[in-house]
C-alpha atoms as a PDB file:
ATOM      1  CA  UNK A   1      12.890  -2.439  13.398  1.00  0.00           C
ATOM      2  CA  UNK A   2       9.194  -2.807  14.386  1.00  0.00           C
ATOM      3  CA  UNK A   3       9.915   0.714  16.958  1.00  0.00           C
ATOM      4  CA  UNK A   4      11.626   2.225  13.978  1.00  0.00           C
ATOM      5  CA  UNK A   5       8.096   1.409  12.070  1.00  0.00           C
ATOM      6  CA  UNK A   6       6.051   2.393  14.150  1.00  0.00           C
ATOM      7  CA  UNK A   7       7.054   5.499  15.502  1.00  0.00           C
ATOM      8  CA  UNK A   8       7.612   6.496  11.359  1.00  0.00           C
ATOM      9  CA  UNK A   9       3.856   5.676  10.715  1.00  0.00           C
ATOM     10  CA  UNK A  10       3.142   8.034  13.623  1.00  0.00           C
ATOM     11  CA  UNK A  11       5.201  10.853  12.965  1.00  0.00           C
ATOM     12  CA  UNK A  12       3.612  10.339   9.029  1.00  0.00           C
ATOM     13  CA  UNK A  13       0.035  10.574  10.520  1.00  0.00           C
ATOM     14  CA  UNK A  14       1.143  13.794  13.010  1.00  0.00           C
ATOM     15  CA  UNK A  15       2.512  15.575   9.530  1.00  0.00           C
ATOM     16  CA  UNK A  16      -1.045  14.650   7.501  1.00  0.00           C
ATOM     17  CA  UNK A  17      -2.949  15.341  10.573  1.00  0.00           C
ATOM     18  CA  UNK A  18      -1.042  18.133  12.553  1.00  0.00           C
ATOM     19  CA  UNK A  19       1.896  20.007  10.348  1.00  0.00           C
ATOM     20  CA  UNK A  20       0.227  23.521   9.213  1.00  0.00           C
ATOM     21  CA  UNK A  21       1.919  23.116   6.003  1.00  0.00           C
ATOM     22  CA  UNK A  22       1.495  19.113   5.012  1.00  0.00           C
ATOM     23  CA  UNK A  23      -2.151  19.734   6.376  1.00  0.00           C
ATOM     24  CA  UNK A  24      -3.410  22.122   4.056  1.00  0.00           C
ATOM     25  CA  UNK A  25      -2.523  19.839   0.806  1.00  0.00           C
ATOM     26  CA  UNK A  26      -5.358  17.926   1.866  1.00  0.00           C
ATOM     27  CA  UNK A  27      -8.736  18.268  -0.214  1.00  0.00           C
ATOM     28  CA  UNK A  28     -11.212  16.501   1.444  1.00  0.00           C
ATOM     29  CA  UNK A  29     -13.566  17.657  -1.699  1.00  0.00           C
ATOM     30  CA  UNK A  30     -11.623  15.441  -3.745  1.00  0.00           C
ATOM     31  CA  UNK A  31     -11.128  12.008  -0.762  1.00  0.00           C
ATOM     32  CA  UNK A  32     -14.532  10.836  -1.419  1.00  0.00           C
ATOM     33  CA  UNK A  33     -13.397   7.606  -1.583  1.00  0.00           C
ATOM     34  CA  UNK A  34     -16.031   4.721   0.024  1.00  0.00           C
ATOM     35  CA  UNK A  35     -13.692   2.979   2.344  1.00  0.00           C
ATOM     36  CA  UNK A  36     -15.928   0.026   3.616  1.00  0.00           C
ATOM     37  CA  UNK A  37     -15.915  -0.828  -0.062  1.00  0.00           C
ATOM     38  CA  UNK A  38     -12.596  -2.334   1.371  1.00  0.00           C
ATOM     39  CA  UNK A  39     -12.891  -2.971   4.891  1.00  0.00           C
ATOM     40  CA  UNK A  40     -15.687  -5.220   4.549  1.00  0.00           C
ATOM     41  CA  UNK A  41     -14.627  -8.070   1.480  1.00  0.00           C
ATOM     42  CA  UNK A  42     -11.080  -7.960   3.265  1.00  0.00           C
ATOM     43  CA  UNK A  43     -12.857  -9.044   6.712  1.00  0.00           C
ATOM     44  CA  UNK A  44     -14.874 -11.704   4.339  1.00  0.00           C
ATOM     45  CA  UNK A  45     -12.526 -13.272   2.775  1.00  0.00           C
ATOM     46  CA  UNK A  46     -10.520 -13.268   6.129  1.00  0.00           C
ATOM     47  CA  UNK A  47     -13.490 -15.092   7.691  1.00  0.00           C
ATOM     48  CA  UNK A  48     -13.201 -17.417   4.239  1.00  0.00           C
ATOM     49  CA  UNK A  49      -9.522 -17.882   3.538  1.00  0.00           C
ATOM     50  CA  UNK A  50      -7.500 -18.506   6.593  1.00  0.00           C
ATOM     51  CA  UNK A  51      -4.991 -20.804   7.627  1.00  0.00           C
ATOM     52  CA  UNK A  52      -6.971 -21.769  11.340  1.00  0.00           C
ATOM     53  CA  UNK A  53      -9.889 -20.830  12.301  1.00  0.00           C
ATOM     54  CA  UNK A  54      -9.167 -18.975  15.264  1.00  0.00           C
ATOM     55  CA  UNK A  55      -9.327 -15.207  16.236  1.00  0.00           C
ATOM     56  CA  UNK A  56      -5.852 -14.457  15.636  1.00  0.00           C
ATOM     57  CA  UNK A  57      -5.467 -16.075  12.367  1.00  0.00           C
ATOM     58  CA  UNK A  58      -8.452 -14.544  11.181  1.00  0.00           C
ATOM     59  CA  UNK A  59      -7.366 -11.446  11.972  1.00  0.00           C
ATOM     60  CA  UNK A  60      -3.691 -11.680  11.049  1.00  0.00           C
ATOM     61  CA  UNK A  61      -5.326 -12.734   7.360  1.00  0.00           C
ATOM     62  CA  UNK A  62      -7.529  -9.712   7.747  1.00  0.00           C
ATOM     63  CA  UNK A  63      -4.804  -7.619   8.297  1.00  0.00           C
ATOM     64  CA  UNK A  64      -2.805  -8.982   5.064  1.00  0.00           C
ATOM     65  CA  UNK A  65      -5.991  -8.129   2.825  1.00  0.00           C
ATOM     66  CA  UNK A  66      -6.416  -4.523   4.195  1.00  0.00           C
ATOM     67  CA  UNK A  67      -2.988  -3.661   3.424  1.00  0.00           C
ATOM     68  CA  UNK A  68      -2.656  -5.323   0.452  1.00  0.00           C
ATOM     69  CA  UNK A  69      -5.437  -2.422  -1.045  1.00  0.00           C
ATOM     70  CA  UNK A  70      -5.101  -0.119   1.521  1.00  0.00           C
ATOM     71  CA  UNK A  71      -3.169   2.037  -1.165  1.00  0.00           C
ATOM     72  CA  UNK A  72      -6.526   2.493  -3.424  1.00  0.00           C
ATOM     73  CA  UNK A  73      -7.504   5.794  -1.532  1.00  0.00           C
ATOM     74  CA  UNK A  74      -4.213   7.068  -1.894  1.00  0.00           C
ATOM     75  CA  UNK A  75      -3.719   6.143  -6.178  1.00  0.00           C
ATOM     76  CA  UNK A  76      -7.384   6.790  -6.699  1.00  0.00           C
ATOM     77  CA  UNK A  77      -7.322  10.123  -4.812  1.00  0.00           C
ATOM     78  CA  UNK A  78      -3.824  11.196  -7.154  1.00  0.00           C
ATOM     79  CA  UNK A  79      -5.547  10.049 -10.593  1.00  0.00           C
ATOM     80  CA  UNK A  80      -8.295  12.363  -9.510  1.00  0.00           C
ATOM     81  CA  UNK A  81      -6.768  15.568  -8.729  1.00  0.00           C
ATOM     82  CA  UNK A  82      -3.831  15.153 -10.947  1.00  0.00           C
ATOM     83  CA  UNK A  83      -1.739  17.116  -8.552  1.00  0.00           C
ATOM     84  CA  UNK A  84       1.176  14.923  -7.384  1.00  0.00           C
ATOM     85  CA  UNK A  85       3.753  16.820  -5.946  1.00  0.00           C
ATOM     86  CA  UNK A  86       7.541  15.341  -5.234  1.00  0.00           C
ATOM     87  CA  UNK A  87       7.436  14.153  -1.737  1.00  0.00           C
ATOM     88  CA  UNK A  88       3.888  11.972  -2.272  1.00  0.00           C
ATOM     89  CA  UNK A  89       4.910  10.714  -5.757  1.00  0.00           C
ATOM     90  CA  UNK A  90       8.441   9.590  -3.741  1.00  0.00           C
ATOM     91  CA  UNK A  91       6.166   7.956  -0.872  1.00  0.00           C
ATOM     92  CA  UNK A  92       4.326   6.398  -2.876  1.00  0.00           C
ATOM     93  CA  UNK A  93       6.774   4.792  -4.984  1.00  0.00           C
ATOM     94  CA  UNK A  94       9.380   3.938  -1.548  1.00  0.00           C
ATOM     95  CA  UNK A  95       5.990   1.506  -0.014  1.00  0.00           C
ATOM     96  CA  UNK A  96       5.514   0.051  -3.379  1.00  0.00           C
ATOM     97  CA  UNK A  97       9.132  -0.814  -3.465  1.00  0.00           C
ATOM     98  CA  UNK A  98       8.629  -2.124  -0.387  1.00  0.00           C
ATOM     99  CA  UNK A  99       6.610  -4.166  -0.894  1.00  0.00           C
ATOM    100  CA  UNK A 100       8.265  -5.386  -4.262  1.00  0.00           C
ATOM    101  CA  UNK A 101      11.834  -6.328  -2.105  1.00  0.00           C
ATOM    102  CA  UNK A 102       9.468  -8.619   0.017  1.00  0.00           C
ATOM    103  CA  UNK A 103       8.817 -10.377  -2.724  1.00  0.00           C
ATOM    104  CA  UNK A 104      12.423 -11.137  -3.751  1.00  0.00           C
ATOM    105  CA  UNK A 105      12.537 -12.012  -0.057  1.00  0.00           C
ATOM    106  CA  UNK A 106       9.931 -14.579  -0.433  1.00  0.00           C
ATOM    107  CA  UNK A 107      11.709 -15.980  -3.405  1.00  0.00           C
ATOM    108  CA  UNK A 108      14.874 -16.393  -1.545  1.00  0.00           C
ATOM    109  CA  UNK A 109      13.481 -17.633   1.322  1.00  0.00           C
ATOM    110  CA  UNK A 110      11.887 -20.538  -0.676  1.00  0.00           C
ATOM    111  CA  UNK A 111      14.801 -21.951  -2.289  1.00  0.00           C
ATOM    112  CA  UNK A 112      16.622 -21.553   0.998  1.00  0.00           C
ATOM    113  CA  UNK A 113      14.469 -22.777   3.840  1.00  0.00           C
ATOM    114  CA  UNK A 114      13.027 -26.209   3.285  1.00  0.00           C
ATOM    115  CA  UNK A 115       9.391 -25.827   3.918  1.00  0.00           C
ATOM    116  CA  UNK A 116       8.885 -22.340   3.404  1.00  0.00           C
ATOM    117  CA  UNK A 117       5.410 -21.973   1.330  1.00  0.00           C
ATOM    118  CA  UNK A 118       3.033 -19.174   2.524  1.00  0.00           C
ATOM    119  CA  UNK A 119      -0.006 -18.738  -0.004  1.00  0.00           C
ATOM    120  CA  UNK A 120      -1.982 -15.801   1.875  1.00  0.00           C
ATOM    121  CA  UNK A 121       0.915 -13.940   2.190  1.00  0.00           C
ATOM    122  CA  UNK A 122       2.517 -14.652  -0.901  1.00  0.00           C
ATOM    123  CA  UNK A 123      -1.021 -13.403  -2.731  1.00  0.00           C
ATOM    124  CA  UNK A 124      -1.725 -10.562  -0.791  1.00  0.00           C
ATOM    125  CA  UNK A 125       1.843  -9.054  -1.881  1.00  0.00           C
ATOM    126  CA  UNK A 126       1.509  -9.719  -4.960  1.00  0.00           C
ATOM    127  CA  UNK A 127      -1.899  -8.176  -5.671  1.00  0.00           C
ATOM    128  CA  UNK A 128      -0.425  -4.930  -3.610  1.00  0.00           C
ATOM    129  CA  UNK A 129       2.438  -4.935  -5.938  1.00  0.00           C
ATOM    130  CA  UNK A 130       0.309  -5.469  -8.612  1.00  0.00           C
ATOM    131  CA  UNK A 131      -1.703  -2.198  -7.638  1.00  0.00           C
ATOM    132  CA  UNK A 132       1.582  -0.208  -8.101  1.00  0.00           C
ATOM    133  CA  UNK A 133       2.732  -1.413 -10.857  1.00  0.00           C
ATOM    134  CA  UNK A 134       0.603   1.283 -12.978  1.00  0.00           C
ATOM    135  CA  UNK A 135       2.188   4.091 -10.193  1.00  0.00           C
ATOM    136  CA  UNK A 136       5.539   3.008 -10.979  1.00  0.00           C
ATOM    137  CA  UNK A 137       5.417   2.752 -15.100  1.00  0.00           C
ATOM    138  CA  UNK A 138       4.067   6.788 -14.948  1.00  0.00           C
ATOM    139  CA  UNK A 139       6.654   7.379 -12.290  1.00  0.00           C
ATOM    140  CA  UNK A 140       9.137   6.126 -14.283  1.00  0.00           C
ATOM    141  CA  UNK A 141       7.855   7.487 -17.565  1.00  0.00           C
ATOM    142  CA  UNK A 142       7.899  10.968 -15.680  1.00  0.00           C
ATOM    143  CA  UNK A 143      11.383  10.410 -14.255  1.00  0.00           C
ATOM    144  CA  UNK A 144      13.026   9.593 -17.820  1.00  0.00           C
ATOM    145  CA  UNK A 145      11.609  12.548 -19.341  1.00  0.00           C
ATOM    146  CA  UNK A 146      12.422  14.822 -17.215  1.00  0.00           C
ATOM    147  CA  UNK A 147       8.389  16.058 -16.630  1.00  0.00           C
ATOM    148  CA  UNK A 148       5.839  16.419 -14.184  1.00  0.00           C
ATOM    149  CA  UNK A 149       3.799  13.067 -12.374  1.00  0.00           C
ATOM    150  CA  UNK A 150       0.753  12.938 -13.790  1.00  0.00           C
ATOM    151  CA  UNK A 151      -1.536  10.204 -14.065  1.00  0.00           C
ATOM    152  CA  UNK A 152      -4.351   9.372 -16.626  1.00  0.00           C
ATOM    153  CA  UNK A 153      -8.106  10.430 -15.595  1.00  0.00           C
END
């Protein structure tokens, strides 16, 4: 599963980065979004909110943070150009599903596995569900009425 993973986030990157036709979508005029604004209070409250303090902990929390908001670019860049064809609003909503079966995973796992209470983990998914929840009620809103994605400005 993890080859099947990664070599799907690569081909995704080759497409954004490479494909003549996914590539020109891109508007850079529009991706002005400040990514440290990210980067940095993730790696804080990694270095805060850990279960050891060791490198690998750290970094494993780290990790948890960054992709728990790593979809802001993404969402903010949509609300702001308004343009959201098929294929990205369908991307989109597939990780944010995800992300939301983890959590039923989590839940099951609980009541099944003596023991089983992870509270970075558990928070980190939750706030990156939470992040998509707006995505998904205009995705759905679209979807029943038969109209176009578009989300507020």
């Amino acid at each position: 599963m993890k080859l099947i993973f990664l070599g799907s986030s690569i081909s995704i990157v080759w497409y954004m980065r490479r494909h003549k036709i996914v590539r020109r979508s891109y508007d850079k005029d529009q991706d002005t979004f400040r990514h440290y604004f990210l980067v940095l209070p993730c790696l804080l409250s990694a270095l805060l909110i850990h279960e050891k303090f060791t490198f690998k902990e750290v970094m494993w929390s780290f990790s948890l943070y960054l992709e728990a908001v790593a979809i802001l670019p993404q969402l903010v860049l949509l609300q702001r150009t308004r343009n959201i064809d098929n294929l990205t609003g369908q991307y989109v909503l597939l990780l944010g599903a995800y992300r939301a079966l983890y959590i039923l995973n989590w839940i099951y796992r609980y009541f099944t596995e003596p023991h089983y209470v992870h509270w970075i983990p558990w928070i980190a998914g939750l706030v990156q569900t939470l992040l998509y929840a707006d995505f998904f009620y205009y995705y759905f809103q679209s979807w029943k009425n038969n109209k176009k994605l578009e989300l507020p400005a």
